[in-house]
Protein backbone atom coordinates (compact mmCIF):
# COMPACT_ATOMS: atom_id res chain seq x y z
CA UNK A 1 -4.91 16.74 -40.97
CA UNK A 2 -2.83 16.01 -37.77
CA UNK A 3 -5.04 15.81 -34.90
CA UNK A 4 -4.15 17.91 -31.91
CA UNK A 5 -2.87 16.01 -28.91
CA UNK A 6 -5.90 15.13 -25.82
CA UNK A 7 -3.78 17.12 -23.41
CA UNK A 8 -3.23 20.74 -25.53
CA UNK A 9 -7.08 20.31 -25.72
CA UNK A 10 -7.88 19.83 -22.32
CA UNK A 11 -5.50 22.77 -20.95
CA UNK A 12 -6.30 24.58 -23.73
CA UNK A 13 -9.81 24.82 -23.53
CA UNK A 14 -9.23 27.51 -20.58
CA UNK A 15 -8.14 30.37 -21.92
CA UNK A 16 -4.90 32.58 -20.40
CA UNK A 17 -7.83 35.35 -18.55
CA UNK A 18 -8.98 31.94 -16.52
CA UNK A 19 -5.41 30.27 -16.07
CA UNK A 20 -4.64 33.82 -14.27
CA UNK A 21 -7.73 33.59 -12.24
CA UNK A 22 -6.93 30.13 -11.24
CA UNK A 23 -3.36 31.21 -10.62
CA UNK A 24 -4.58 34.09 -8.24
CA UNK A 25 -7.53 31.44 -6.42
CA UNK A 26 -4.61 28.66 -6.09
CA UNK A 27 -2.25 31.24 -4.71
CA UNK A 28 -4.62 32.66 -2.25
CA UNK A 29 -6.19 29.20 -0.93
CA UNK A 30 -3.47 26.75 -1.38
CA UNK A 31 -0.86 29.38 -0.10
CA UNK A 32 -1.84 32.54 1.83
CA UNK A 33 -4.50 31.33 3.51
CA UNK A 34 -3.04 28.73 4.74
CA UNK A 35 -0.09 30.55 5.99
CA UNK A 36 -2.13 32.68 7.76
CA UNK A 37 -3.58 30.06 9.77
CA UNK A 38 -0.55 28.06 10.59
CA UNK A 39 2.40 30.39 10.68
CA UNK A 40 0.49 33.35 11.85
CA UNK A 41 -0.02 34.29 16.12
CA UNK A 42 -3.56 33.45 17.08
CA UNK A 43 -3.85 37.44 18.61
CA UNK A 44 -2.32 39.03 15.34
CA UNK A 45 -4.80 40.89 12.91
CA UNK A 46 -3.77 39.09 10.10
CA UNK A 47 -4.65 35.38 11.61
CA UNK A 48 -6.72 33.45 9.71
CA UNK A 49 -8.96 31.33 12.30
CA UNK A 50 -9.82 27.85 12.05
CA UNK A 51 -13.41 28.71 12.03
CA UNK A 52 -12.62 30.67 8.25
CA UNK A 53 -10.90 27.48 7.57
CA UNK A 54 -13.52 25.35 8.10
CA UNK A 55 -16.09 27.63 6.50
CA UNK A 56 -14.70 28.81 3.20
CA UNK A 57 -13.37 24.79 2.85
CA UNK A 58 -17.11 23.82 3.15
CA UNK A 59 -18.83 26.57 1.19
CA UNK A 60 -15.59 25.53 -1.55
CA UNK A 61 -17.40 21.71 -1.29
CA UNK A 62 -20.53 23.12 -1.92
CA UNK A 63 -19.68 25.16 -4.98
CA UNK A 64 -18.27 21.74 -6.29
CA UNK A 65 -21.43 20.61 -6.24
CA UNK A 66 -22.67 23.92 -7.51
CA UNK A 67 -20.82 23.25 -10.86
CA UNK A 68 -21.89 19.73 -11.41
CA UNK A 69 -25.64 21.04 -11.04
CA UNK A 70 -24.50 23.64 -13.83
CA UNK A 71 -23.13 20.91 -16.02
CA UNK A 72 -26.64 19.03 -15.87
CA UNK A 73 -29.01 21.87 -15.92
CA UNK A 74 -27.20 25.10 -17.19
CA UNK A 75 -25.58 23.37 -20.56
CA UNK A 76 -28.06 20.43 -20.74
CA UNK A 77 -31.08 22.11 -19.39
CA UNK A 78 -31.77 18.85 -17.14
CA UNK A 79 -33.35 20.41 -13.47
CA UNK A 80 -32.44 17.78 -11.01
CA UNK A 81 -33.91 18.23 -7.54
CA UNK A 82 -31.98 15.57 -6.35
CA UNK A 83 -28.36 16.20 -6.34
CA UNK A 84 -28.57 16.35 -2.23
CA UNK A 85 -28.42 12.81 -2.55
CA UNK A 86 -25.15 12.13 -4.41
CA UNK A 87 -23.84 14.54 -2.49
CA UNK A 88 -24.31 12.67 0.70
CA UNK A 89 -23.67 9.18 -0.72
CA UNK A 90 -20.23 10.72 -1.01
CA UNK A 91 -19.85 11.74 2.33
CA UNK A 92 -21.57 8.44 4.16
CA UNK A 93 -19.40 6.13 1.59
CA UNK A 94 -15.70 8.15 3.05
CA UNK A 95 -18.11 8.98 6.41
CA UNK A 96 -18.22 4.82 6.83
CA UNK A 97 -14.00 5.23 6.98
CA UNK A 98 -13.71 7.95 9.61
CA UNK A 99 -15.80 5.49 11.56
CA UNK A 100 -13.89 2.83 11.35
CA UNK A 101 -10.75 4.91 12.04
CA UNK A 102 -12.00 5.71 15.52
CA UNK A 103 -11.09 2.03 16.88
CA UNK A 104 -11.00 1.51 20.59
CA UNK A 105 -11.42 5.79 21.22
CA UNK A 106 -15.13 5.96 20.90
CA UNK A 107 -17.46 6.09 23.71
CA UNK A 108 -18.08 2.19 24.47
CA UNK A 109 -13.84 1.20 23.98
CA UNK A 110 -15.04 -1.23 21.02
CA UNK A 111 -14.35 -1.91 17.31
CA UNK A 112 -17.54 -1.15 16.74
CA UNK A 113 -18.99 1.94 16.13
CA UNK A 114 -20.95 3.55 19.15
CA UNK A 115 -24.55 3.91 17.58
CA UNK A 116 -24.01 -0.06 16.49
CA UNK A 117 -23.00 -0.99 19.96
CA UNK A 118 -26.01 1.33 21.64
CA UNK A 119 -28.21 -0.70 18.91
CA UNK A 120 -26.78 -3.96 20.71
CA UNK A 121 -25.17 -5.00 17.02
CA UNK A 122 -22.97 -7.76 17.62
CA UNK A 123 -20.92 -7.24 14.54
CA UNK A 124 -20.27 -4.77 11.46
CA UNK A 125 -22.74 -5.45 8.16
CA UNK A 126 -21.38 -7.03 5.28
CA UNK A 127 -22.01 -3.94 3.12
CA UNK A 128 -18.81 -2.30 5.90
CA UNK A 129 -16.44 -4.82 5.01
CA UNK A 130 -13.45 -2.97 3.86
CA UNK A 131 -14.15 0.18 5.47
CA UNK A 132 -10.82 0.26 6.99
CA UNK A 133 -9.18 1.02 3.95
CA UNK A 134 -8.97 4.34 3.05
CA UNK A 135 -7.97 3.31 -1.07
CA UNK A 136 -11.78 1.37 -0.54
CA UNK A 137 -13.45 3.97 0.45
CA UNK A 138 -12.24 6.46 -2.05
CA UNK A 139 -13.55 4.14 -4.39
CA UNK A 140 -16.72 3.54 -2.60
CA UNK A 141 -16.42 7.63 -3.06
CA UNK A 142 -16.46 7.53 -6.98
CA UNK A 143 -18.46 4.82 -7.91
CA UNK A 144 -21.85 4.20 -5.54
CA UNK A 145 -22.78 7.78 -6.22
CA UNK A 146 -21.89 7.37 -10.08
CA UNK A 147 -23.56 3.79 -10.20
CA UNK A 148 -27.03 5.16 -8.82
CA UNK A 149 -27.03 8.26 -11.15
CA UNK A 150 -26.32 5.86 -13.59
CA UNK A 151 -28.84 3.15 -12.77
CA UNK A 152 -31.85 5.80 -12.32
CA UNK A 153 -30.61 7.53 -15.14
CA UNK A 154 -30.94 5.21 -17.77
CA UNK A 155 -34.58 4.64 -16.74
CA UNK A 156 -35.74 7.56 -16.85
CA UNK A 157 -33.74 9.26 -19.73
CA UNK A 158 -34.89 5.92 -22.18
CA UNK A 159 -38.45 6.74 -21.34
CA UNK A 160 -37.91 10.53 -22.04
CA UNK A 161 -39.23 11.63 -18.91
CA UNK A 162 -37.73 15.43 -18.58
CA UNK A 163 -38.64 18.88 -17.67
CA UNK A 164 -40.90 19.16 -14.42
CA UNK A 165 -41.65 15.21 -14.25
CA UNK A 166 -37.92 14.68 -14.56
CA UNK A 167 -37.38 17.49 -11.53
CA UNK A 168 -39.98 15.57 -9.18
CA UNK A 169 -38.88 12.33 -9.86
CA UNK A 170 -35.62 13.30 -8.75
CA UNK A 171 -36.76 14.87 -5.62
CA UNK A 172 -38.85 11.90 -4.91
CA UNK A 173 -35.70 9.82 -5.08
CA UNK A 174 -33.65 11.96 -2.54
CA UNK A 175 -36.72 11.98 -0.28
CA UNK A 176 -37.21 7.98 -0.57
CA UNK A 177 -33.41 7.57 0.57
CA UNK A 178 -33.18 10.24 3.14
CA UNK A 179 -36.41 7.73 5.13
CA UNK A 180 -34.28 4.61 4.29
CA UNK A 181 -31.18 6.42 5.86
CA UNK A 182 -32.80 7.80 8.99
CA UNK A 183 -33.81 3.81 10.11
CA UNK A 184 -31.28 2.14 12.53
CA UNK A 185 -31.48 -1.49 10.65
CA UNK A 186 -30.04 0.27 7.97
CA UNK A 187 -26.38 0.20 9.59
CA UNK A 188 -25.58 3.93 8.99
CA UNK A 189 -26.37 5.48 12.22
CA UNK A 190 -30.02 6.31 12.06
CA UNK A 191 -30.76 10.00 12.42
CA UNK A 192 -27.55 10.97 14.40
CA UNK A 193 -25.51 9.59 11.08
CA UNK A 194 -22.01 9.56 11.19
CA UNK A 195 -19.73 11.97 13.71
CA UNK A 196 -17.13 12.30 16.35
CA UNK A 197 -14.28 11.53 13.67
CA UNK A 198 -10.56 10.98 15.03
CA UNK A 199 -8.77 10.75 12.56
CA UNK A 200 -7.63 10.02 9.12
CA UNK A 201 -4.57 7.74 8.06
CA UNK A 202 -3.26 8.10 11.62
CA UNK A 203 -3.59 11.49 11.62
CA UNK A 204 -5.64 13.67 13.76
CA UNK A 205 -8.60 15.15 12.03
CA UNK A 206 -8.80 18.10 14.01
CA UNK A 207 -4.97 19.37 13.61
CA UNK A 208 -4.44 22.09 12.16
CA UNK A 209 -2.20 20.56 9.44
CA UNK A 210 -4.97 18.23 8.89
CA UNK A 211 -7.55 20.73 8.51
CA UNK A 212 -5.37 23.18 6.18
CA UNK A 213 -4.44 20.08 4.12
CA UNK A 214 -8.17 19.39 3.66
CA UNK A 215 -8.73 22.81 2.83
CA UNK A 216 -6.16 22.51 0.17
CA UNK A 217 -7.31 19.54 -1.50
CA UNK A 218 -10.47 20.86 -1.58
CA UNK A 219 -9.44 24.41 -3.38
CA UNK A 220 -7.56 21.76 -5.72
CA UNK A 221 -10.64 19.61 -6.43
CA UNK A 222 -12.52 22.81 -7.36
CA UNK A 223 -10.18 24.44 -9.52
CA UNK A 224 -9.47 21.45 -11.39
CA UNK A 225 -13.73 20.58 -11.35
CA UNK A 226 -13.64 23.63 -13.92
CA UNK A 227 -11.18 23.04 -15.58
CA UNK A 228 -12.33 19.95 -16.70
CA UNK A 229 -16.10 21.64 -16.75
CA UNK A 230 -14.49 24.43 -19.35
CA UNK A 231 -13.28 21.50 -21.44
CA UNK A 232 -16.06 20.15 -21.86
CA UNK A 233 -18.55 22.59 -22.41
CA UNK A 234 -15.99 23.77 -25.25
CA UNK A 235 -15.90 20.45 -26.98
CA UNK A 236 -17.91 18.95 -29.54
CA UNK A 237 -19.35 17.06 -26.67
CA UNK A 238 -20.49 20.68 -24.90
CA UNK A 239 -22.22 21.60 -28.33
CA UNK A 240 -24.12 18.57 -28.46
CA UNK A 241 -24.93 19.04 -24.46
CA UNK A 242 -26.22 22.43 -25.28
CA UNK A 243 -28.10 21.68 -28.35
CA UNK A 244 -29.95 19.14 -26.42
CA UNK A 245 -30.89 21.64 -24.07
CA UNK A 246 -32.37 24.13 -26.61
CA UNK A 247 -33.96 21.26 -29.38
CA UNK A 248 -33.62 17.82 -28.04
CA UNK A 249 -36.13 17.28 -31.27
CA UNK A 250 -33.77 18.50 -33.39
CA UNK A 251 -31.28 16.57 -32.20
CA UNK A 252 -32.77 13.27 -32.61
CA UNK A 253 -33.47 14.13 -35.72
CA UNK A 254 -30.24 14.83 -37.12
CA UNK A 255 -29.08 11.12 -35.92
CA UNK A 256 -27.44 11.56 -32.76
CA UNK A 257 -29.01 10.09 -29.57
CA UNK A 258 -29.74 12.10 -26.22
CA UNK A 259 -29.77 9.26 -24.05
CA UNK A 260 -25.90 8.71 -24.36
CA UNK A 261 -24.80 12.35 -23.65
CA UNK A 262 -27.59 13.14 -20.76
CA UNK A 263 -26.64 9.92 -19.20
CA UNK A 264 -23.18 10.56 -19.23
CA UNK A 265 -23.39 14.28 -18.26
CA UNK A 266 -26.13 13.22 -15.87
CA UNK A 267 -23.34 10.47 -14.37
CA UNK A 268 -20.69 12.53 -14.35
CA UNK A 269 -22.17 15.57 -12.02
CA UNK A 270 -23.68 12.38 -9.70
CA UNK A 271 -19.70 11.38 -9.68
CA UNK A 272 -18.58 15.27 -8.64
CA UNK A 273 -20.88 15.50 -6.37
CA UNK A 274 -20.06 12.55 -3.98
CA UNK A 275 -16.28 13.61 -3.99
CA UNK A 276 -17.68 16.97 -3.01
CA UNK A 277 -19.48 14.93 -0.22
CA UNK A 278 -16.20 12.69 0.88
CA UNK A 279 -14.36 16.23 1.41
CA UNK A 280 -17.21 17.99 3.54
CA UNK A 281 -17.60 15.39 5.89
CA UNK A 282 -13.93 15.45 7.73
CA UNK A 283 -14.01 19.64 7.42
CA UNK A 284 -17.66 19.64 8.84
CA UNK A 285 -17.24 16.82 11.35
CA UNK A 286 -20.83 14.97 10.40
CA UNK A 287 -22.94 13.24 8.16
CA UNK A 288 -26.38 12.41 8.86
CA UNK A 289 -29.89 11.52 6.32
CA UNK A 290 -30.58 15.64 6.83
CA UNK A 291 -27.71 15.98 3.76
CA UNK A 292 -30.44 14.61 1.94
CA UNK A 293 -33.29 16.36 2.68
CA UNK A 294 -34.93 17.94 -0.36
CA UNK A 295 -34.44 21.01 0.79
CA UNK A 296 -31.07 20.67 0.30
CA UNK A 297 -31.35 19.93 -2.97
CA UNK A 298 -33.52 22.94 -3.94
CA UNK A 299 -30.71 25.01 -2.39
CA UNK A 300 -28.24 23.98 -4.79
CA UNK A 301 -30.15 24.79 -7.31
CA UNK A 302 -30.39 28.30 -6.04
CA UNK A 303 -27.16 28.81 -6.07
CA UNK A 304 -26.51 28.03 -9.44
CA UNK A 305 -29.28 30.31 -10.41
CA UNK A 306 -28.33 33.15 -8.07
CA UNK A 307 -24.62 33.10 -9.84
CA UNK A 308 -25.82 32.52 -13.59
CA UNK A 309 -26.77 29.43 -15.55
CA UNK A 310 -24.05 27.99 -17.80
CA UNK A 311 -21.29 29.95 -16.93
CA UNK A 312 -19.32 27.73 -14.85
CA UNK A 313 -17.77 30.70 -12.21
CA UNK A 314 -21.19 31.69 -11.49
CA UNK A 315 -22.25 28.72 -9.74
CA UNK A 316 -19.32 29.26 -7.27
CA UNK A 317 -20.29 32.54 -7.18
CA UNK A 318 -23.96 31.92 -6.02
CA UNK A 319 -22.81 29.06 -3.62
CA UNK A 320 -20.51 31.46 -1.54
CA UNK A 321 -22.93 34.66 -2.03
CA UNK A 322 -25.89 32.02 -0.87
CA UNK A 323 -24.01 30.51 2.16
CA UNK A 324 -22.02 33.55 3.26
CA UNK A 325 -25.28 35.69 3.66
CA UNK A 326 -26.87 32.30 4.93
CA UNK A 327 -24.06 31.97 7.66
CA UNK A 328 -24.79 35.75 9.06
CA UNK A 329 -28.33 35.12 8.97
CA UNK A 330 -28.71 32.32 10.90
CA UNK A 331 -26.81 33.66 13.47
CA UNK A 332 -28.21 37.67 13.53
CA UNK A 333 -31.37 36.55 12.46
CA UNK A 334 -32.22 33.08 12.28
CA UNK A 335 -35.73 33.12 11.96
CA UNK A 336 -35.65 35.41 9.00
CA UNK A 337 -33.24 32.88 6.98
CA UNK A 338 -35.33 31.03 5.01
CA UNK A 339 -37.71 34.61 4.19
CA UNK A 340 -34.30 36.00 2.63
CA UNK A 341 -33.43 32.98 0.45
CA UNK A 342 -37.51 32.93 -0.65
CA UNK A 343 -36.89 36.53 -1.64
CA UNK A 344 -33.18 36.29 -2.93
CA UNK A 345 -34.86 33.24 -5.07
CA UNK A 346 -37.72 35.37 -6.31
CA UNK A 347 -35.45 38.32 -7.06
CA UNK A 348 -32.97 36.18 -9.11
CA UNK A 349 -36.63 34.67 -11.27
CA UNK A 350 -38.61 38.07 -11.99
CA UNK A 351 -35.04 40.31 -12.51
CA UNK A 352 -31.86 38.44 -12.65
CA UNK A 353 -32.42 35.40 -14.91
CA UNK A 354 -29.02 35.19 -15.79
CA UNK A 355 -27.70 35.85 -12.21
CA UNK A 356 -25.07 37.74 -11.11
CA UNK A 357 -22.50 36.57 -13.97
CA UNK A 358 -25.30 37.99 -16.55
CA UNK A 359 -25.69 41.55 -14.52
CA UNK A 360 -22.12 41.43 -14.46
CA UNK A 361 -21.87 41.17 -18.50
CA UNK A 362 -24.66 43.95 -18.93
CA UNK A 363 -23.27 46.56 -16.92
CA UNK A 364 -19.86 46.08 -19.00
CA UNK A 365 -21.55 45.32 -22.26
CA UNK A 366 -23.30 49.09 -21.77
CA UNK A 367 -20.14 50.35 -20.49
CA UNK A 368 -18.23 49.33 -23.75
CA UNK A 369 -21.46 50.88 -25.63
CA UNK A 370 -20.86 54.08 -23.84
CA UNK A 371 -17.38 54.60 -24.42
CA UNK A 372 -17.64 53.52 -28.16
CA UNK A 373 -20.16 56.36 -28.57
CA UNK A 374 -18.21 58.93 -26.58
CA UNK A 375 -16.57 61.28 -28.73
């Protein structure tokens, strides 16, 4: 039998009801909205600020990360509680770049970055050489994020640690880097981290065709994150992720081994998360050890629950719903933030388990119910 070429697999995988979604998202974030901001009067109705920019390009990071979380724990039923940290390895690993980019602008007129001149550092670590190169860093991007998942990984999915263990270890690990980040011998800025960014390939960072081209690339990145997340979760590969996640036993028993597919799953959402990291730091500005806090972490995880487990759109669902409502809440009410994301949490556990994606399906499962029984 004639196999069917990689590529009619891959795009085929979506089917036409998602190519028309992405064909609306990509017109409205890669065309209008960007028109809007660049074309359109700053007093007109219709202008789209730079603030919106900013904001929908970081929450659009986020739900990146949103959908590699999904990938590990929705379809493979792996809880990590540490994903804050790839995340930010991303963003200190393109952060160490923007840095260097700064040159003689910065605060003290030196090649040096200011925090390693304040620290009296008489020249840049070893582990900076090559910062300067933009094709370096991007590489730095994909594989120091990729190459720790990988590393702790392998550990701990050959010794079978999983469920809660698995969770804490994972936290633990975020916890343990986000102290070894916040020292100043470390080289990456201490608590303050990385900021004050000028510019990136000679451009301005803070131009408006900068900032809508970031935007872009980062509505790009997403859409094609799941696209290649629907591919795989359709694949033989997706079956075996998913049959891991309901009978690992079962699994094993049958011949095939879990350690290859969680560790490459477990990789691969490490590996989307720090290019979600290297395209939040020029749209937010900053990168500092708080990215890793494990806070942060259990927030992501929230979002994937608040939009629906294993359904791909409903992580990016949950990570706008979750950031949107926590944007006007920290400024109308910050003190009450963190009460409404306890509650939002609790609501999603005891009454939404398959978040909003699975109320979604009920009310137009029992809609289709209704009208097949009306006369």
């Amino acid at each position: 039998m004639k196999r069917t070429p990689f590529i009619v697999r891959f795009f085929g995988a979506t089917p036409k009801q998602g190519w028309l979604a992405i064909a609306v998202a990509a017109a409205i974030t890669l065309v209008l909205l960007p028109a809007l901001h660049l074309w359109v009067p700053a007093g007109s109705p219709f202008h789209v600020s730079a603030y919106v920019i900013t904001l929908v390009g970081k929450i659009m990071c986020y739900a990146i990360v949103a959908v590699a979380m999904d990938l590990i724990w929705g379809y493979t039923g792996i809880l990590s509680l540490g994903h804050g940290l790839f995340f930010a390895l991303g963003g200190y690993a393109f952060g160490m770049y923007l840095m260097r980019q700064i040159g003689r602008d910065g605060s003290y007129q030196s090649d040096l970055p200011d925090f390693m001149v304040f620290l009296d550092w008489k020249a840049l670590p070893w582990y900076w050489t090559g910062s300067d190169s933009i094709l370096w860093s991007i590489l730095l991007v994909l594989v120091v994020p990729a190459l720790v998942a990988l590393v702790f990984g392998f550990f701990a999915f050959r010794s079978r640690i999983k469920g809660v263990y698995f969770s804490i270890i994972t936290q633990a690990l975020t916890f343990a880097a986000m102290l070894f980040f916040f020292r100043n011998e470390t080289g990456f800025g201490g608590n303050n981290g990385f900021t004050d960014f000028k510019r990136i390939l000679g451009y301005s960072i803070t131009s408006p065709e900068m900032r809508v081209s970031l935007f872009a690339l980062t509505a790009l990145t997403l859409l094609a994150t799941l696209v290649l997340g629907r591919y795989l979760v359709t694949s033989k590969l997706g079956r075996v992720l998913a049959a891991i996640r309901d009978a690992e036993s079962r699994v094993m028993f049958i011949g095939y081994n879990p350690l290859h597919y969680k560790l490459f799953v477990w990789t691969l959402s490490a590996l989307l998360c720090g290019i979600a990291g290297a395209l939040y730091v020029p749209q937010v500005g900053i990168i500092n050890p708080g990215e890793m806090s494990p806070a942060n972490s259990i927030e992501i995880a929230i979002w994937v629950a608040v939009g629906g487990r294993a359904t791909l759109i409903g992580p990016v669902l949950g990570a706008f719903i979750v950031n949107l409502a926590k944007s006007f809440f920290t400024v109308a009410f910050p003190e009450y933030w963190l009460f409404f994301l306890g509650a939002l949490f609790v609501v999603v556990t005891l009454w939404l388990p398959d978040g909003v994606v699975g109320l979604w399906r009920k009310v137009f499962e029992k809609r289709n119910s209704i009208a097949k029984v009306a006369p």
